[in-house]
Protein backbone atom coordinates (compact mmCIF):
# COMPACT_ATOMS: atom_id res chain seq x y z
CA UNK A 1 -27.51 -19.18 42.46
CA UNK A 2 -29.37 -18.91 39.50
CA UNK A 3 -31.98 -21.32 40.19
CA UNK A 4 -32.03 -19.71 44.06
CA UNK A 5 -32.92 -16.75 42.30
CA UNK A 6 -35.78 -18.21 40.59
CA UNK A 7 -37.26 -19.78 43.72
CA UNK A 8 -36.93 -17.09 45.60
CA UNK A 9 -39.38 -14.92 43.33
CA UNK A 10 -41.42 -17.68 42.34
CA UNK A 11 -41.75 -17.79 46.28
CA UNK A 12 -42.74 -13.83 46.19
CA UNK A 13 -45.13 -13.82 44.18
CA UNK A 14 -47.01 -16.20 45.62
CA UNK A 15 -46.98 -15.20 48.55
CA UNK A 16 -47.88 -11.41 47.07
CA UNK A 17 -51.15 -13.41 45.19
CA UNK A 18 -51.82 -15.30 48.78
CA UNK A 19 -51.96 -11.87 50.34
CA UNK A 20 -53.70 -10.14 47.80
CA UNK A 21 -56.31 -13.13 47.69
CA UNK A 22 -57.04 -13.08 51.56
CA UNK A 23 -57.56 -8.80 51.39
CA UNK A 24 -59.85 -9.07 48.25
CA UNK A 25 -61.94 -11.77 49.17
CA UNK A 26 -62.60 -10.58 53.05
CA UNK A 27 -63.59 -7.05 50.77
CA UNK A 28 -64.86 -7.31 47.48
CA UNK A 29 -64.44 -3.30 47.02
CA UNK A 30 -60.36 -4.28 46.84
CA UNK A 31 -61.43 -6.96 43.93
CA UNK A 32 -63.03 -4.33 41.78
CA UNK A 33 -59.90 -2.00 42.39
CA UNK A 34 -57.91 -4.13 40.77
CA UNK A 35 -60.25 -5.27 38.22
CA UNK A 36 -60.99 -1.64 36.90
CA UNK A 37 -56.97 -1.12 37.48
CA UNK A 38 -55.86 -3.63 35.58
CA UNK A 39 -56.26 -2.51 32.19
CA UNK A 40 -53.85 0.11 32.07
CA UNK A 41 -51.53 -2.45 33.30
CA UNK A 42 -51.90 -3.75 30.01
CA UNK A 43 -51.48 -0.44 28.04
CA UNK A 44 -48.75 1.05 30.08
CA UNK A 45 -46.31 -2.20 28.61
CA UNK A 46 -47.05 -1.18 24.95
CA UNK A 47 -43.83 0.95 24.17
CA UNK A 48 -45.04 4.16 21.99
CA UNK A 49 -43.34 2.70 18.61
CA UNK A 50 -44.08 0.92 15.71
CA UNK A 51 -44.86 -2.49 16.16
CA UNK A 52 -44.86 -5.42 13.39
CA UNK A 53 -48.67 -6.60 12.64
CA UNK A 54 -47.84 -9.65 12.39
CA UNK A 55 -46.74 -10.00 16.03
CA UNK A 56 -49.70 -11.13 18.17
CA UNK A 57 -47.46 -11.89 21.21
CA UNK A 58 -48.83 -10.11 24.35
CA UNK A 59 -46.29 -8.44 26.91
CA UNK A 60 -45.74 -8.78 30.62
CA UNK A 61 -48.71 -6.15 30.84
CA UNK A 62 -51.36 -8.42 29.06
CA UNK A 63 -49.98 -11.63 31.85
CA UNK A 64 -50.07 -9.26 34.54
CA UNK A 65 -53.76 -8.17 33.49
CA UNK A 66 -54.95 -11.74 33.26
CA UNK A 67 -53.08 -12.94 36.35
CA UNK A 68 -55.26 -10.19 37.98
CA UNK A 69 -58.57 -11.30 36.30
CA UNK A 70 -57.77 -15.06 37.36
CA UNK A 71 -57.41 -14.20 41.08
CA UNK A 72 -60.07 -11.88 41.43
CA UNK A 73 -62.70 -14.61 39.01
CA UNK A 74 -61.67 -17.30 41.28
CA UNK A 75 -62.59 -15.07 44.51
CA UNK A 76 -65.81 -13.89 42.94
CA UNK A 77 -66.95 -17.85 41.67
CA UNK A 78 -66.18 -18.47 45.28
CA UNK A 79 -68.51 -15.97 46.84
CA UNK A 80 -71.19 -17.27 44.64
CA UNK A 81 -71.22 -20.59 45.59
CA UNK A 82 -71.15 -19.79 49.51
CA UNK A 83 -74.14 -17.90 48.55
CA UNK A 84 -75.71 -20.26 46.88
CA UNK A 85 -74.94 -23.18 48.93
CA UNK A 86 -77.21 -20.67 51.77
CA UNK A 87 -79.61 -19.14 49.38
CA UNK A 88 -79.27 -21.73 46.51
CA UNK A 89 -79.92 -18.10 44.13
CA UNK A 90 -79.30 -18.45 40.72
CA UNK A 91 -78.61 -15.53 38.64
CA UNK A 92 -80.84 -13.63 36.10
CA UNK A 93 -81.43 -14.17 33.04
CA UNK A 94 -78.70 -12.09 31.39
CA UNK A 95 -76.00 -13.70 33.45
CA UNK A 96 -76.73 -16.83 32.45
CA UNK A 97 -77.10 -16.13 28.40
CA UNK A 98 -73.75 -14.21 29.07
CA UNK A 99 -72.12 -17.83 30.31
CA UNK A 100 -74.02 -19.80 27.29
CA UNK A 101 -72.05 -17.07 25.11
CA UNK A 102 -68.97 -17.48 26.32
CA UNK A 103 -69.44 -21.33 26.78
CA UNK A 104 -69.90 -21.06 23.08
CA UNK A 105 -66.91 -18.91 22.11
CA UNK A 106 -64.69 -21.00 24.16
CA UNK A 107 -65.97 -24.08 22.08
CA UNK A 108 -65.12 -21.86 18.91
CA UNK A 109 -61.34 -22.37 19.94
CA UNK A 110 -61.32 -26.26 18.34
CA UNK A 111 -62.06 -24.69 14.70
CA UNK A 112 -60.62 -21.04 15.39
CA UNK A 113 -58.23 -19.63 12.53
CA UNK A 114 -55.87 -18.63 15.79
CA UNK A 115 -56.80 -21.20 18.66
CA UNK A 116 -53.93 -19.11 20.58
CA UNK A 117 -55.86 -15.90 20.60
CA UNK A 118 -59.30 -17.79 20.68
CA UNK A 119 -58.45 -19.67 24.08
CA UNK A 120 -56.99 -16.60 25.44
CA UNK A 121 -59.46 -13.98 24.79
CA UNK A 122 -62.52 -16.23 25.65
CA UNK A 123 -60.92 -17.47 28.96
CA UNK A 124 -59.53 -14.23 30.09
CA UNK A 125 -63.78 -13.28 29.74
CA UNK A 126 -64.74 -16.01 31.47
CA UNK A 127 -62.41 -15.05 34.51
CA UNK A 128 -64.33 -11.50 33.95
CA UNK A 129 -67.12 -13.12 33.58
CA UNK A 130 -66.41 -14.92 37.39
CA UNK A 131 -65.54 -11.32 38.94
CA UNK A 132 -68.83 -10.49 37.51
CA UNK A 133 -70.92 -13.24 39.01
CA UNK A 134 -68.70 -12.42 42.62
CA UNK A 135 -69.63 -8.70 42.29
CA UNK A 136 -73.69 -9.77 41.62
CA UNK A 137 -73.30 -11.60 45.03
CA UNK A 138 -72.08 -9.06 46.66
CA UNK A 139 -73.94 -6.13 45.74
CA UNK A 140 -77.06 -6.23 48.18
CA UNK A 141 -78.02 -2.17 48.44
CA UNK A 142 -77.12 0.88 47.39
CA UNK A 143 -73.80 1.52 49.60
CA UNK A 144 -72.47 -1.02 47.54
CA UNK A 145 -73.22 0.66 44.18
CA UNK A 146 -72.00 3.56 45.65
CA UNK A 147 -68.76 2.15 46.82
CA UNK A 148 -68.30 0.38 43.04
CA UNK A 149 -68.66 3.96 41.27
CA UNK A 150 -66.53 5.64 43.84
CA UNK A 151 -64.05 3.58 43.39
CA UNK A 152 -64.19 4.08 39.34
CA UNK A 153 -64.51 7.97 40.30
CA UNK A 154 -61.01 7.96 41.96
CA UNK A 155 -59.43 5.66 39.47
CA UNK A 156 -60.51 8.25 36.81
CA UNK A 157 -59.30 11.30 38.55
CA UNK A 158 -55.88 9.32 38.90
CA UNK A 159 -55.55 8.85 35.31
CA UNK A 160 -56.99 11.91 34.28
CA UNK A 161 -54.42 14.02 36.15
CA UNK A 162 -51.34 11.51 35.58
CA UNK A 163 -52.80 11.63 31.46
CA UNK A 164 -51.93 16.02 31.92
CA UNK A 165 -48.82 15.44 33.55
CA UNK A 166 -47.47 12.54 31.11
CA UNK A 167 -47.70 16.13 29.09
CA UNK A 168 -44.55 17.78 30.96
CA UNK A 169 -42.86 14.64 32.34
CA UNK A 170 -43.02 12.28 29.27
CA UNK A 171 -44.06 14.03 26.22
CA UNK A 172 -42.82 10.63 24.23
CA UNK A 173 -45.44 8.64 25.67
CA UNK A 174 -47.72 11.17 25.40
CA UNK A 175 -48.05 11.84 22.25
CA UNK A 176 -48.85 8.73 19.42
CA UNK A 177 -45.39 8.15 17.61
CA UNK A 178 -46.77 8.17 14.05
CA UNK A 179 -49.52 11.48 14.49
CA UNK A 180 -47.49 13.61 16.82
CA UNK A 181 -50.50 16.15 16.80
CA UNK A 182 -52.73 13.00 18.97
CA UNK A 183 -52.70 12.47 22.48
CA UNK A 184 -52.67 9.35 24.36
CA UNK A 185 -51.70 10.06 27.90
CA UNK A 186 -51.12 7.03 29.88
CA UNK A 187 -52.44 4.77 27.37
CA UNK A 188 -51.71 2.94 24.31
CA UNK A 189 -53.60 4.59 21.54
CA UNK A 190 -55.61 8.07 21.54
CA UNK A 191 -58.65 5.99 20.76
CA UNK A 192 -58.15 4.16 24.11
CA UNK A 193 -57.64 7.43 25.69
CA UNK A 194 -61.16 9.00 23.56
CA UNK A 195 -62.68 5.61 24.84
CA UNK A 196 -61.33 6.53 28.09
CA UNK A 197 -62.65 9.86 29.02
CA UNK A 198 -65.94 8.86 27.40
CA UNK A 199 -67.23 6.41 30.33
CA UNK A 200 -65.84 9.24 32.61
CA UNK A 201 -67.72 11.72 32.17
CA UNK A 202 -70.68 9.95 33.57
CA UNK A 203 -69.12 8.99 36.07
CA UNK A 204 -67.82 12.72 37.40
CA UNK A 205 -71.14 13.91 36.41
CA UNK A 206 -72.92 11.42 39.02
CA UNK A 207 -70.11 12.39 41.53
CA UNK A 208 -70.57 16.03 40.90
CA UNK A 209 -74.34 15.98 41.34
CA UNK A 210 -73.91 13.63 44.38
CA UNK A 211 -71.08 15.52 46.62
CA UNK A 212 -70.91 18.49 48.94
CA UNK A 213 -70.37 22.20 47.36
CA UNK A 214 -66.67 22.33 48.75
CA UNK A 215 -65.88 19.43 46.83
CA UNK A 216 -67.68 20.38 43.67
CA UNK A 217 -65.06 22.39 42.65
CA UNK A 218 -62.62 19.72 42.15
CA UNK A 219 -64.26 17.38 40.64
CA UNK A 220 -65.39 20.13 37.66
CA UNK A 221 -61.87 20.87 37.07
CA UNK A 222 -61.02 17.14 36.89
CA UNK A 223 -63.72 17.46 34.50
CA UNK A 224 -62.66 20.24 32.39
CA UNK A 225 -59.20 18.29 31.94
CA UNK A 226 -60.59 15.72 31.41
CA UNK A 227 -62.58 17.30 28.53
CA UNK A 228 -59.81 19.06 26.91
CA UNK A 229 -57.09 16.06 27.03
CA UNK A 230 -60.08 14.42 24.86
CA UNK A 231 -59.98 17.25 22.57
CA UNK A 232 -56.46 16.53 21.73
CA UNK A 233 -56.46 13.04 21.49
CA UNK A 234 -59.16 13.54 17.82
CA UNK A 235 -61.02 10.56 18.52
CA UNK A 236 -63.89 11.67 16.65
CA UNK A 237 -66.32 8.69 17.32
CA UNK A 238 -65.69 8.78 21.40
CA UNK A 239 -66.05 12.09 21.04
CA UNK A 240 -69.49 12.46 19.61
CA UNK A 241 -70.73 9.62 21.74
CA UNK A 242 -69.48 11.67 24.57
CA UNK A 243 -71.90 14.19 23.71
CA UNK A 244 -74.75 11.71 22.64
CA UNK A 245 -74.10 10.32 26.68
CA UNK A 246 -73.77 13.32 28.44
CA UNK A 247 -77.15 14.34 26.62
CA UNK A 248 -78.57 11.11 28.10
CA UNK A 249 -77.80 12.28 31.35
CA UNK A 250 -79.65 15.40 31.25
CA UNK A 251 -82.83 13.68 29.36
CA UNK A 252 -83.06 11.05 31.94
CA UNK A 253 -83.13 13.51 35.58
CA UNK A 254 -85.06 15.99 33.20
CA UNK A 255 -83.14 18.62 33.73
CA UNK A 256 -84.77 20.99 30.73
CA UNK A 257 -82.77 23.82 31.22
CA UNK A 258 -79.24 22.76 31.80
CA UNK A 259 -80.04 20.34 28.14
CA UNK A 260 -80.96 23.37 26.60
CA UNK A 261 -77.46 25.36 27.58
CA UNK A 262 -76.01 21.84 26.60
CA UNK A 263 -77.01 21.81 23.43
CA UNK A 264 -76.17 25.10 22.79
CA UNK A 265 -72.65 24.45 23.97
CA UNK A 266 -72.26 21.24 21.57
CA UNK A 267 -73.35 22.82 18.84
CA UNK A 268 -70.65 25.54 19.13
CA UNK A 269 -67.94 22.81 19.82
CA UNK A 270 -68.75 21.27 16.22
CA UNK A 271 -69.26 23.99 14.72
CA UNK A 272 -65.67 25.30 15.56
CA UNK A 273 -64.31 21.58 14.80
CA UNK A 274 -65.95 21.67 11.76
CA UNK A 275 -65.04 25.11 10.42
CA UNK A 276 -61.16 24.99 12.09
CA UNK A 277 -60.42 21.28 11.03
CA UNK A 278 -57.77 20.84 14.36
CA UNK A 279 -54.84 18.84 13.01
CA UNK A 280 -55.83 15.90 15.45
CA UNK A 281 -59.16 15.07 13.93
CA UNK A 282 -57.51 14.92 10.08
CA UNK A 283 -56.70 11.88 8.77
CA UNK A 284 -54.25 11.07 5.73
CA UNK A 285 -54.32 14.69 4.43
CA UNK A 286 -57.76 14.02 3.51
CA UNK A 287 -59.82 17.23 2.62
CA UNK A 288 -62.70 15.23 4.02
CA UNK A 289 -60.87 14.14 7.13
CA UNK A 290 -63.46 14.90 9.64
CA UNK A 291 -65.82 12.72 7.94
CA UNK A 292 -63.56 10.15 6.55
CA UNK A 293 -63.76 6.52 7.85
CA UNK A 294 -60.47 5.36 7.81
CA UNK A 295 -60.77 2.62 5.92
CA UNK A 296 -63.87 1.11 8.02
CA UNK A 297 -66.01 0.60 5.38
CA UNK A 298 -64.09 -1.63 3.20
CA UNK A 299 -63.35 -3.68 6.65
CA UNK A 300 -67.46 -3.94 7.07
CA UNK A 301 -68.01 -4.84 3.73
CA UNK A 302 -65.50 -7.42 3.54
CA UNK A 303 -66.70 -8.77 7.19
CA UNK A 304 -69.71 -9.15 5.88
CA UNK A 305 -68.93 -11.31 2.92
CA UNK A 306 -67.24 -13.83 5.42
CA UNK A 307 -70.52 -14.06 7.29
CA UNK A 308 -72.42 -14.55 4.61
CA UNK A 309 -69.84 -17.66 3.85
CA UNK A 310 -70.04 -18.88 7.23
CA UNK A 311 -72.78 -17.92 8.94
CA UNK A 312 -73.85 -20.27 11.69
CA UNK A 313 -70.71 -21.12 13.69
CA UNK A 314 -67.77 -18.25 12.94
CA UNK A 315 -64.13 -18.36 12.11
CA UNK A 316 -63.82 -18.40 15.95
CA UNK A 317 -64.31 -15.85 19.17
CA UNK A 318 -62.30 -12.81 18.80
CA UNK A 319 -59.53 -13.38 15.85
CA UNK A 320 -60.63 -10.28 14.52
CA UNK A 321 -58.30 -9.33 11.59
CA UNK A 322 -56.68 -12.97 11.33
CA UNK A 323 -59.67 -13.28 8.94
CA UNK A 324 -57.90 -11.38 6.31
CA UNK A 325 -55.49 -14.11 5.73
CA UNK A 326 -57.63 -15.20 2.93
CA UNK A 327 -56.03 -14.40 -0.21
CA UNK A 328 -58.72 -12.13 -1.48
CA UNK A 329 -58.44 -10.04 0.92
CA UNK A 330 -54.53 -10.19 2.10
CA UNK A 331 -52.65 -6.93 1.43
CA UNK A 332 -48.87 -6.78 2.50
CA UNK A 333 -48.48 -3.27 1.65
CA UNK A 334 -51.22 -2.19 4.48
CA UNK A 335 -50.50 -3.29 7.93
CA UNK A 336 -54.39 -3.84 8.96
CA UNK A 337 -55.15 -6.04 6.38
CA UNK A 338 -52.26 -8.43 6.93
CA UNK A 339 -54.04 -10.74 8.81
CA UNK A 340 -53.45 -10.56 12.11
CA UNK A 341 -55.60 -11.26 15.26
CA UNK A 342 -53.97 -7.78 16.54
CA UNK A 343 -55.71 -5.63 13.49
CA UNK A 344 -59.33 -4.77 14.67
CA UNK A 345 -62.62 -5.09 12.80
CA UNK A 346 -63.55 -1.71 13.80
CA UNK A 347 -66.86 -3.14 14.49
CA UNK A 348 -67.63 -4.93 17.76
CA UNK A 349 -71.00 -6.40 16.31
CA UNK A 350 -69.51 -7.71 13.27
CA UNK A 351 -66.34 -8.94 15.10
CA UNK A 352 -68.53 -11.28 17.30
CA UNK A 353 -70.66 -12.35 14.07
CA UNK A 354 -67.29 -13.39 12.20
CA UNK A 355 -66.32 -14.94 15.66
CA UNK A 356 -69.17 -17.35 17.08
CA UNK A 357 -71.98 -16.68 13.76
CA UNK A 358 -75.22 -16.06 13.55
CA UNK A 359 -75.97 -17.96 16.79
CA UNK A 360 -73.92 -16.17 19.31
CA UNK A 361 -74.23 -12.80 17.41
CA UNK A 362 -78.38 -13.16 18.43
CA UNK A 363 -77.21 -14.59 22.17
CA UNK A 364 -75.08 -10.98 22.16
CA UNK A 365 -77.53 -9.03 21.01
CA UNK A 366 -79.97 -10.13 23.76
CA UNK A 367 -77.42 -10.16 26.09
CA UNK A 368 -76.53 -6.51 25.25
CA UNK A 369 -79.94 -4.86 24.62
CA UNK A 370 -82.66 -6.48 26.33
CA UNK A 371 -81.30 -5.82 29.99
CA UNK A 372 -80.76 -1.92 28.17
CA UNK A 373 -84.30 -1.89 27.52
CA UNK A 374 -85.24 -3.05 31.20
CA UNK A 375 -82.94 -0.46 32.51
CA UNK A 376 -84.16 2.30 30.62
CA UNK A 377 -87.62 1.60 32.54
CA UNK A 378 -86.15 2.11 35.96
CA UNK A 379 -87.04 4.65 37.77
CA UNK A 380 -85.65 8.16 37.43
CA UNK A 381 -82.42 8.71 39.43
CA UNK A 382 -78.56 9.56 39.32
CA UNK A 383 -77.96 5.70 39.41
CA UNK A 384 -79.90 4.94 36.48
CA UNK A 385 -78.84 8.00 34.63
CA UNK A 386 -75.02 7.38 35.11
CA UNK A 387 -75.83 3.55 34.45
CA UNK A 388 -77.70 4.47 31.05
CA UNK A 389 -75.46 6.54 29.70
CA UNK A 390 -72.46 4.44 30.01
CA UNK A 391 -73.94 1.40 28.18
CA UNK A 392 -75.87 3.73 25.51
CA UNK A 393 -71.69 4.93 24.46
CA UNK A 394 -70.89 1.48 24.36
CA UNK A 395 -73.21 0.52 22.55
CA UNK A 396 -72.88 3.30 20.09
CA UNK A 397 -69.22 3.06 19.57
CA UNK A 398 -69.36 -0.38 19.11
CA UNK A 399 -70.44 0.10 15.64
CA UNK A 400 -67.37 1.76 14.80
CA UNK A 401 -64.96 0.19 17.51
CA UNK A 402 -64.64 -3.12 19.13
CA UNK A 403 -65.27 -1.37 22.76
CA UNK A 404 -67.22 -3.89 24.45
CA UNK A 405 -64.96 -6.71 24.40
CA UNK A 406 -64.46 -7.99 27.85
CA UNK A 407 -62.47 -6.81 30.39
CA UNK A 408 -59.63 -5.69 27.46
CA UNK A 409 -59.71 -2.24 28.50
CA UNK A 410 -60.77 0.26 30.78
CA UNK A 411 -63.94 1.05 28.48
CA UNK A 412 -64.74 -2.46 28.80
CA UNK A 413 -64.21 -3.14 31.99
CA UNK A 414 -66.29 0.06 33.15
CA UNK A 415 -69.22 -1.13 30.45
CA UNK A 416 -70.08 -4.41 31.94
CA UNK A 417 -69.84 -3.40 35.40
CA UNK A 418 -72.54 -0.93 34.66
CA UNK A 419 -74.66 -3.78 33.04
CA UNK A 420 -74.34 -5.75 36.36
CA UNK A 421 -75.06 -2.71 38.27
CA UNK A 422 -78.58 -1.97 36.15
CA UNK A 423 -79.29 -5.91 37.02
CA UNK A 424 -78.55 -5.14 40.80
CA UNK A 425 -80.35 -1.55 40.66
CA UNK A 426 -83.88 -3.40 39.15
CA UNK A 427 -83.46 -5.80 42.07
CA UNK A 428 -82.85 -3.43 44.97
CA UNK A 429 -85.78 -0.76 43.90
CA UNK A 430 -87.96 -3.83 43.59
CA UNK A 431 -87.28 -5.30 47.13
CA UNK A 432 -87.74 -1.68 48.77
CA UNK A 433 -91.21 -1.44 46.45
CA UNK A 434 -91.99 -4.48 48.21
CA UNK A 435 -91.29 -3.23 51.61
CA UNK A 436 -93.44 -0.02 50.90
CA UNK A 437 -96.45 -2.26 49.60
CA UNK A 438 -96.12 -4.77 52.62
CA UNK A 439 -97.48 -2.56 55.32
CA UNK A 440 -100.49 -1.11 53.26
CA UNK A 441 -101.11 -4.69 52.64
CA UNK A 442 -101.43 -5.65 56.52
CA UNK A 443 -103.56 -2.79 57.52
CA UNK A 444 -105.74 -4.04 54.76
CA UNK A 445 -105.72 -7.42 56.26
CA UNK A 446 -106.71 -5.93 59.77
């Protein structure tokens, strides 16, 4: 019966993943559903206690997640090669440095301190990366970057308003089990949450500015929750990158006035953070808590003595803290420093430059900020504002997180779409610049 059993869900679920397959592939909107979804998948599995460091086993979340990524990167490296079997088009520039990256970080798994994690975390971005290269083929106008950050939109108002009830209904998951005074809503960590509402606030912005005045009101208050469940969650660095974005916003549609009341408004939030010192932005008692590090700096310094020791190939893509086995650097009594792939770097640049070296760390920096410069030359417009401001947070808190690592979280996941959607954006605008020009031209000709 037992072994019935076994076939019978084995049967299930792949008939679930047939299913699923057919819908996603006949529309690519479903693919990018899931995609965006699937990272809370992953968080939701992480039970709100204290786990061992030293456990790098992932949960039925982190399979699920993957699973997800696998299907929907097989669909999208399918959609590319009907379209390029018709149109034989190959992909920008970025794309393809972004495959020689992870083409090199997958290598990195034959000399990787933790092959296990290596293989994992580089093929898991690879089926990211495929999703990716599906959604580049399918984006062809603007509907489709609207129907992208629409979808986003109502996967953040789902999470923002399950994150306030989790409140009422589970105040044990809300709230992180060793600083009761930090929320973390539906996630696993109020830094995922911080990370969280800070690549949704461009995103409601762009929705606000872009719906009908009946609506409006809805999506402010979503807003306004969304702002406050931040508040509690004292992740300092999301939250001043919030601010750094949102200014973005306003700089970029040149709206003088409404920066003005901005700033104004910012400068009141600090000031009140700084004089009342909330109990969710201290750390360790510290009497310089809303300044204090937590312990980054020793983890940069330290990073960068590896680097220096191994500078052209890595210690292998993403072990992050498994570098702190070596002995001069192993501490028992302090869980991040135990060496484990689970501890971050609390650095996303420095993580890739222990990871892949010197090499890959210049293929991610062009990767990363090249296309940023190109996008920051695009026209002016809601797309490019909301597309600008996301990566410009990533970017930014990647110096003190590891945000940007593919498809891992929600943060992530929303990042690189936004890269893809600059890349498609620059296209589009170009191809209706050419339309404009083409008539002129002709009536020239006559």
């Amino acid at each position: 019966m037992f072994d019935l059993y076994v076939i019978l869900v084995i049967v299930i679920l792949f008939l679930s993943a047939l299913l699923i397959f057919i819908i996603a592939f006949r529309r690519y909107d479903i693919a990018v559903l899931l995609v965006v979804f699937s990272p809370w998948i992953s968080s939701i599995f992480i039970p709100n206690t204290p786990i061992s460091p030293d456990s790098d086993q992932a949960n039925l979340g982190s399979y699920i997640r993957v699973s997800v990524l696998l299907l929907m990167g097989s669909i999208g490296l399918i959609k590319y090669m009907k379209s390029w079997l018709v149109n034989r088009t190959i992909p920008d520039y970025k794309i393809l440095t972004l495959f020689l990256f992870l083409g090199l970080a997958t290598v990195s798994t034959f000399y990787s301190l933790d092959r296990d994690i290596t293989f994992i975390r580089s093929f898991s971005f690879i089926a990211f990366f495929l999703f990716l290269l599906g959604l580049y083929t399918w984006i062809e106008e603007f509907v489709h970057i609207d129907k992208v950050l629409n979808i986003i939109y109502v996967l953040i108002c789902i999470f923002v308003i399950g994150s306030l009830f989790t409140i009422f209904l589970f105040p044990e998951r809300a709230w992180l089990w060793e600083a009761k005074n930090r929320f973390q809503g539906l996630w696993n960590h109020p830094n995922t949450m911080g990370s969280f509402c800070m690549v949704s606030y461009p995103i409601l912005l762009w929705k606000y500015s872009d719906y009908k005045k009946k609506g409006k009101w809805f999506i402010a208050t979503v807003l306004v929750i969304c702002a406050v469940l931040h508040f509690l969650t004292g992740s300092r660095g999301s939250l001043l990158t919030s601010m750094i974005g949102i200014a973005i916003w306003f700089i970029i549609l040149q709206k003088g006035t409404k920066f003005l009341v901005y700033l104004i408004g910012s400068f009141i939030l600090l000031s009140s953070i700084i004089i009342l010192k909330p109990s969710s932005f201290q750390r360790d008692n510290s009497t310089e808590s809303l300044t204090y590090l937590t312990g980054r700096t020793e983890f940069w310094k330290g990073a960068l003595t590896l680097i220096q020791e191994k500078p052209l190939l890595g210690y292998g893509y993403a072990v992050e803290g498994k570098v702190w086995d070596d002995p001069r650097f192993y501490n028992p009594e302090i869980s991040l420093w135990r060496g484990s792939a689970r501890a971050s770097i609390h650095n996303g640049y420095l993580s890739v430059a222990i990871g892949v070296g010197l090499i890959g760390f210049i293929m991610w920096c062009t990767i990363l900020f090249v296309p940023f410069w190109n996008y920051l030359n695009l026209k002016s417009s809601n797309y490019k504002a909301v597309i600008v401001a996301i990566i410009s947070m990533g970017l930014i808190l990647n110096f003190i997180e590891s945000t940007i690592s593919g498809g891992t979280t929600l943060t992530a996941t929303v990042f690189w779409i936004a890269w893809l959607l600059g890349s498609k954006l620059i296209e589009i605008e170009g191809k209706e610049t050419q339309v404009d020009i083409q008539p002129a031209t002709e009536h020239l000709k006559i």
